[in-house]
C-alpha atoms as a PDB file:
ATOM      1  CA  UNK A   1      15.106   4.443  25.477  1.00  0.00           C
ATOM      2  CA  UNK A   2      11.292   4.685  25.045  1.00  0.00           C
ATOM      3  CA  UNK A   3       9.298   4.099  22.135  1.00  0.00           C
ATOM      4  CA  UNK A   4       6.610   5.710  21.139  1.00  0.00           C
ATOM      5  CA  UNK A   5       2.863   5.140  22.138  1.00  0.00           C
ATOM      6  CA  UNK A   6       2.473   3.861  18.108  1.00  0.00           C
ATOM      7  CA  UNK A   7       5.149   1.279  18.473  1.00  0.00           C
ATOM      8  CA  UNK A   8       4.863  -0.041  21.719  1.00  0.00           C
ATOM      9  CA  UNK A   9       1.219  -0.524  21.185  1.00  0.00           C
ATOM     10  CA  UNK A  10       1.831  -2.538  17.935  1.00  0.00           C
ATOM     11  CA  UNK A  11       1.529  -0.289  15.179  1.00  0.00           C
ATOM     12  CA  UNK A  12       3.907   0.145  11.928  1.00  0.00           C
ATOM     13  CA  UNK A  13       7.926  -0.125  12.421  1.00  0.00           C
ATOM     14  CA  UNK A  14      10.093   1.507  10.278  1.00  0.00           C
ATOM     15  CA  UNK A  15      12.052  -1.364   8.353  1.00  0.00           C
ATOM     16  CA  UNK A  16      14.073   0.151   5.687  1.00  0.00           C
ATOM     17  CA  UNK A  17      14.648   2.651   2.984  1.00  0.00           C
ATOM     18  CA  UNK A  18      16.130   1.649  -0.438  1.00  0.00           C
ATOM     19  CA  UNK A  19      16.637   3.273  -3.754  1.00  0.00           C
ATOM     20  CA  UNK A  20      15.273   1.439  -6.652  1.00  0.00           C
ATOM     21  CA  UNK A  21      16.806   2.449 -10.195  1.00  0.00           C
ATOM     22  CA  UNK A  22      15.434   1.532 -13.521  1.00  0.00           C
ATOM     23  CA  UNK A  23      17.150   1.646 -16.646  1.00  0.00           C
ATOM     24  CA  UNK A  24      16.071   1.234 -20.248  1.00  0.00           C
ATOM     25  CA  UNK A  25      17.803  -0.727 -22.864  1.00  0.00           C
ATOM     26  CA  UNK A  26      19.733   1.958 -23.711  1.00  0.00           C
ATOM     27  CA  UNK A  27      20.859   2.975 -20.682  1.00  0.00           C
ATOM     28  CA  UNK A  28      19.623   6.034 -19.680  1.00  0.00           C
ATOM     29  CA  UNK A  29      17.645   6.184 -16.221  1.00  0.00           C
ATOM     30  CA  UNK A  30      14.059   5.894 -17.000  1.00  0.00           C
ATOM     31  CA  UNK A  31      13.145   6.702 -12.881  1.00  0.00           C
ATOM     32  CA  UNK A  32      14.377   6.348  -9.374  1.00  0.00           C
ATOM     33  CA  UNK A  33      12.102   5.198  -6.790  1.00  0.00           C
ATOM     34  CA  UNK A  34      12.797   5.724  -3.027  1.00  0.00           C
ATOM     35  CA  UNK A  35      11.117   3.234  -0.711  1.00  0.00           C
ATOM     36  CA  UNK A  36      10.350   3.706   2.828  1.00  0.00           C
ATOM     37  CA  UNK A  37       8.770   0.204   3.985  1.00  0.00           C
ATOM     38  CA  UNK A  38       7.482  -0.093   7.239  1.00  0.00           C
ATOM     39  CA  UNK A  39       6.196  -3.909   8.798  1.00  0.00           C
ATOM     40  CA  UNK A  40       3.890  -3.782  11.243  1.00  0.00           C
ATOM     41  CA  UNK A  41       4.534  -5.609  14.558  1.00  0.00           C
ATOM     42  CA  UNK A  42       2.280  -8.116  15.982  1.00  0.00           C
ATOM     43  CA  UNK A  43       1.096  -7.977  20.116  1.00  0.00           C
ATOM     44  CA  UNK A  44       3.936 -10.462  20.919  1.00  0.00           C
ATOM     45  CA  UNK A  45       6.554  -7.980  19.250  1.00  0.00           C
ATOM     46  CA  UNK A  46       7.032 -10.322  15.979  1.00  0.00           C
ATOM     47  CA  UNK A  47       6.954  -8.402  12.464  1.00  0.00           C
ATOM     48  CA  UNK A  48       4.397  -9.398  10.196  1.00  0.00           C
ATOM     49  CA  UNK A  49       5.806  -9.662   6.698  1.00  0.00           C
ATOM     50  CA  UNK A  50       2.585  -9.574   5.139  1.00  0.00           C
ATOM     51  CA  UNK A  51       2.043  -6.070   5.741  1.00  0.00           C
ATOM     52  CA  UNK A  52       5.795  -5.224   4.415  1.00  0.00           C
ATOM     53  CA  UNK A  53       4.809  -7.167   1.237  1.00  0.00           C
ATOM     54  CA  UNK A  54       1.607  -5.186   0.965  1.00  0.00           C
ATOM     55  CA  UNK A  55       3.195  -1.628   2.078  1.00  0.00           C
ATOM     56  CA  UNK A  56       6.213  -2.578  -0.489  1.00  0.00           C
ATOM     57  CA  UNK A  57       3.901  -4.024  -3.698  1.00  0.00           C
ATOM     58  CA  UNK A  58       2.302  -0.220  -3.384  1.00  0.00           C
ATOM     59  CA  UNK A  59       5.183   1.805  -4.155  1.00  0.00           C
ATOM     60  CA  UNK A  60       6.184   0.424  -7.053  1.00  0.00           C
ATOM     61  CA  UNK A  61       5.938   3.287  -9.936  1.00  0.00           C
ATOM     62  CA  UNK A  62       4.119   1.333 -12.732  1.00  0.00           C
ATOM     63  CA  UNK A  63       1.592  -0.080 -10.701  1.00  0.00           C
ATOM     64  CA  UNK A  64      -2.025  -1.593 -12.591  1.00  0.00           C
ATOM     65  CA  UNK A  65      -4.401  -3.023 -10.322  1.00  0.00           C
ATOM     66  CA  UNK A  66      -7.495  -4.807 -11.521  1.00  0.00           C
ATOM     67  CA  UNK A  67      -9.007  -4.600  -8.427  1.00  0.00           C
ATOM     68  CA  UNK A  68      -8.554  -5.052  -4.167  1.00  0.00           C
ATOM     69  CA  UNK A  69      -9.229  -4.193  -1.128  1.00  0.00           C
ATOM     70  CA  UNK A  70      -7.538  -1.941   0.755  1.00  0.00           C
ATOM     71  CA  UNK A  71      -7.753  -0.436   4.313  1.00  0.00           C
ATOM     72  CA  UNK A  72      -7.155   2.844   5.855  1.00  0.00           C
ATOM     73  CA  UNK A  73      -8.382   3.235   9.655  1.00  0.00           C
ATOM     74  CA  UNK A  74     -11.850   2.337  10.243  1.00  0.00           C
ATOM     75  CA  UNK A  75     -12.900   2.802   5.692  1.00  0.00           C
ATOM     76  CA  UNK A  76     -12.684  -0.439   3.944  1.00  0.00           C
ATOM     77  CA  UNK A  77     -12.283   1.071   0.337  1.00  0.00           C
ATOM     78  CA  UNK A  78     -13.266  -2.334  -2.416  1.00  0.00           C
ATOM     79  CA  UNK A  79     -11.578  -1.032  -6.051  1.00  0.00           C
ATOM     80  CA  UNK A  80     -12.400  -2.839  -9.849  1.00  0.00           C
ATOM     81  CA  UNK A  81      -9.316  -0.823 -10.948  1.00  0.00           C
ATOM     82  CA  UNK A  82      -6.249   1.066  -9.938  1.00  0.00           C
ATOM     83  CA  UNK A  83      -3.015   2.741 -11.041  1.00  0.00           C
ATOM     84  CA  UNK A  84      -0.321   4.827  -9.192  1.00  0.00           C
ATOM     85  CA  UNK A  85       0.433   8.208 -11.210  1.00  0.00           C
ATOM     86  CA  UNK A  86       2.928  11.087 -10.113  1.00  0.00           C
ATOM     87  CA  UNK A  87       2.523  10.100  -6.457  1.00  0.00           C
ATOM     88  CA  UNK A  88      -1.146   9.266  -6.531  1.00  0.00           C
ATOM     89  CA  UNK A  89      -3.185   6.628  -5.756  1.00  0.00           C
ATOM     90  CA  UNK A  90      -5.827   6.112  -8.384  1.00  0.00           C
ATOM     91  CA  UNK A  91      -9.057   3.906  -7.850  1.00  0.00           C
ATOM     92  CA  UNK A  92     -11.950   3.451  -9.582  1.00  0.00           C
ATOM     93  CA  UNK A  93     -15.433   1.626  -8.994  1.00  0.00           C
ATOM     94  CA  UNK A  94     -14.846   1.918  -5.730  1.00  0.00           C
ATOM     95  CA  UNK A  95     -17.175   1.118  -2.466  1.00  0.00           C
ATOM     96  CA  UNK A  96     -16.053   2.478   0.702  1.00  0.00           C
ATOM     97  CA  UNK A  97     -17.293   1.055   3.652  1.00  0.00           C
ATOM     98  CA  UNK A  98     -17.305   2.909   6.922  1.00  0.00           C
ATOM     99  CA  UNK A  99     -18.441   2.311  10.811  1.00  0.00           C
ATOM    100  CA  UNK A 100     -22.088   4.057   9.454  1.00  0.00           C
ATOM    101  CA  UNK A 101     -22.426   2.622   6.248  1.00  0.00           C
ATOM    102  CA  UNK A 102     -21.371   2.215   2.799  1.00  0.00           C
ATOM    103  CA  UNK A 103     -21.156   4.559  -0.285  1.00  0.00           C
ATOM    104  CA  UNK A 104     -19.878   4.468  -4.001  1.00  0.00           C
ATOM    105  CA  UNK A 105     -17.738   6.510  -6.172  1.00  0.00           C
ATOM    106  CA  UNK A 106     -16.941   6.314  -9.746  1.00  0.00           C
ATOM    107  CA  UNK A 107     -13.267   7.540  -8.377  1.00  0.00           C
ATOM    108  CA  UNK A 108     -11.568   7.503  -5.361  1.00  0.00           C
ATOM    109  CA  UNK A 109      -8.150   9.755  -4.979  1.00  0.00           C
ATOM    110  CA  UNK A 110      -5.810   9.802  -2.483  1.00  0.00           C
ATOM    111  CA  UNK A 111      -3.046  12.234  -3.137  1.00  0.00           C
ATOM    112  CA  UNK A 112      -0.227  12.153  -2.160  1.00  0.00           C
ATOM    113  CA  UNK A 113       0.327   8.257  -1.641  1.00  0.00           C
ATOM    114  CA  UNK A 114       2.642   7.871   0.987  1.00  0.00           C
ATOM    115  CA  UNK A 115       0.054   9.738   3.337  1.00  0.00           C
ATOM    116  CA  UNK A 116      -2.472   6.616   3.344  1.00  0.00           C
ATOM    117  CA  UNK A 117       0.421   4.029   3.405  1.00  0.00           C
ATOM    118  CA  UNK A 118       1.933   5.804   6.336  1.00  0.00           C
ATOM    119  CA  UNK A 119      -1.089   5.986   8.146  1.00  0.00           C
ATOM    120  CA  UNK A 120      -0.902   3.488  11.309  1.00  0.00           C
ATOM    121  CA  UNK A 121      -3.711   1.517  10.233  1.00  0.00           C
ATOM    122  CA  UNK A 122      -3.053   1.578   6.361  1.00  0.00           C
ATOM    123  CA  UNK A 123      -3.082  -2.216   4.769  1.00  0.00           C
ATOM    124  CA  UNK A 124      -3.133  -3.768   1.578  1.00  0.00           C
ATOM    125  CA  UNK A 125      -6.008  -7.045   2.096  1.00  0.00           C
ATOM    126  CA  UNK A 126      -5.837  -8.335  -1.385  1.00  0.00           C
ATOM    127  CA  UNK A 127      -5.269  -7.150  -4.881  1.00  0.00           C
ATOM    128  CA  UNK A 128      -4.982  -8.337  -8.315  1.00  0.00           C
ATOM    129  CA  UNK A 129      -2.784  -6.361 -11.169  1.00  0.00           C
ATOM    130  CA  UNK A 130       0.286  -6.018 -12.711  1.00  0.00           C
ATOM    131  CA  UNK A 131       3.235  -4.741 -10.987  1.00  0.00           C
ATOM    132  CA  UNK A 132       6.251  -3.857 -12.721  1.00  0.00           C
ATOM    133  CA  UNK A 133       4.554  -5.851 -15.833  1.00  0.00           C
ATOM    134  CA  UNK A 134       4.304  -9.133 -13.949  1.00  0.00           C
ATOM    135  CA  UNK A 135       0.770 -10.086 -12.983  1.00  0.00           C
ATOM    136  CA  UNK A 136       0.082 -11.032  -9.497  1.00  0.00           C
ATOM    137  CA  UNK A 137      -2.473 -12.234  -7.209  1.00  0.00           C
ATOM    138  CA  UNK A 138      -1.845 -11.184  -3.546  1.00  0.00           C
ATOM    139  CA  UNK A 139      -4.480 -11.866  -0.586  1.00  0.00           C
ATOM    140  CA  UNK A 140      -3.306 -10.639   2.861  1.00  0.00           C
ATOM    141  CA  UNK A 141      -4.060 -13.524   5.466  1.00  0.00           C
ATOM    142  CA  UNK A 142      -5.753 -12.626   8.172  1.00  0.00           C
ATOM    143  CA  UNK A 143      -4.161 -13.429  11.522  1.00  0.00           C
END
């Protein structure tokens, strides 16, 4: 069987989907989350579980970011703030930097979501937030 040019040459793997159900204390289903994760696989073949980490920390639905770094093909967007609402990616302060330069934007969009994070070259380098109202502190190591 062949793989495709974006797998054989290292890109992102599909890992798995799961369904993610939250109740409240009552009972009733506040929301259901459906997460596709991908990993992406290193020259020698090897998954790297940083980038499923970063892919899966993304999707969550109540998602605060103070700020990060993230990167989508050749932009390096830098964020002070971020939140994920009705399948959008919401950043502010942002500076983008790109092969001919830099720029700024009081707001930076990207709608829907799962577009960046299923582009090839999407990753997650660092952020700092809450997620799922526990705080965390995640930096991508570079290999």
């Amino acid at each position: 069987m062949l793989m495709p040019a974006a797998q054989a040459a290292g890109m992102l793997a599909r890992y798995k989907d799961y369904r993610e159900r939250v109740f409240d204390s009552q009972g009733q289903l506040q929301y259901q989350l459906i997460t596709r994760e991908y990993l992406q696989r290193m020259p020698s073949g090897r998954p790297s579980l940083s980038s499923l980490f970063a892919l899966r920390e993304m999707q969550r639905e109540s998602l605060q970011l103070k700020q990060g770094t993230l990167m989508v093909d050749a932009a390096i967007v830098h964020f002070q703030h971020g939140y994920y609402q009705d399948g959008q990616l919401m950043m502010g302060g942002t500076e983008v930097t790109l092969p001919e330069g830099r720029l700024h934007a009081a707001f930076l969009r990207f709608d829907p979501v799962h577009q960046v994070l299923d582009a090839p070259r999407a990753m997650l380098l660092s952020f700092s937030g809450d997620v799922l109202g526990q705080y965390r502190n995640y930096h991508r190591p570079l290999r």
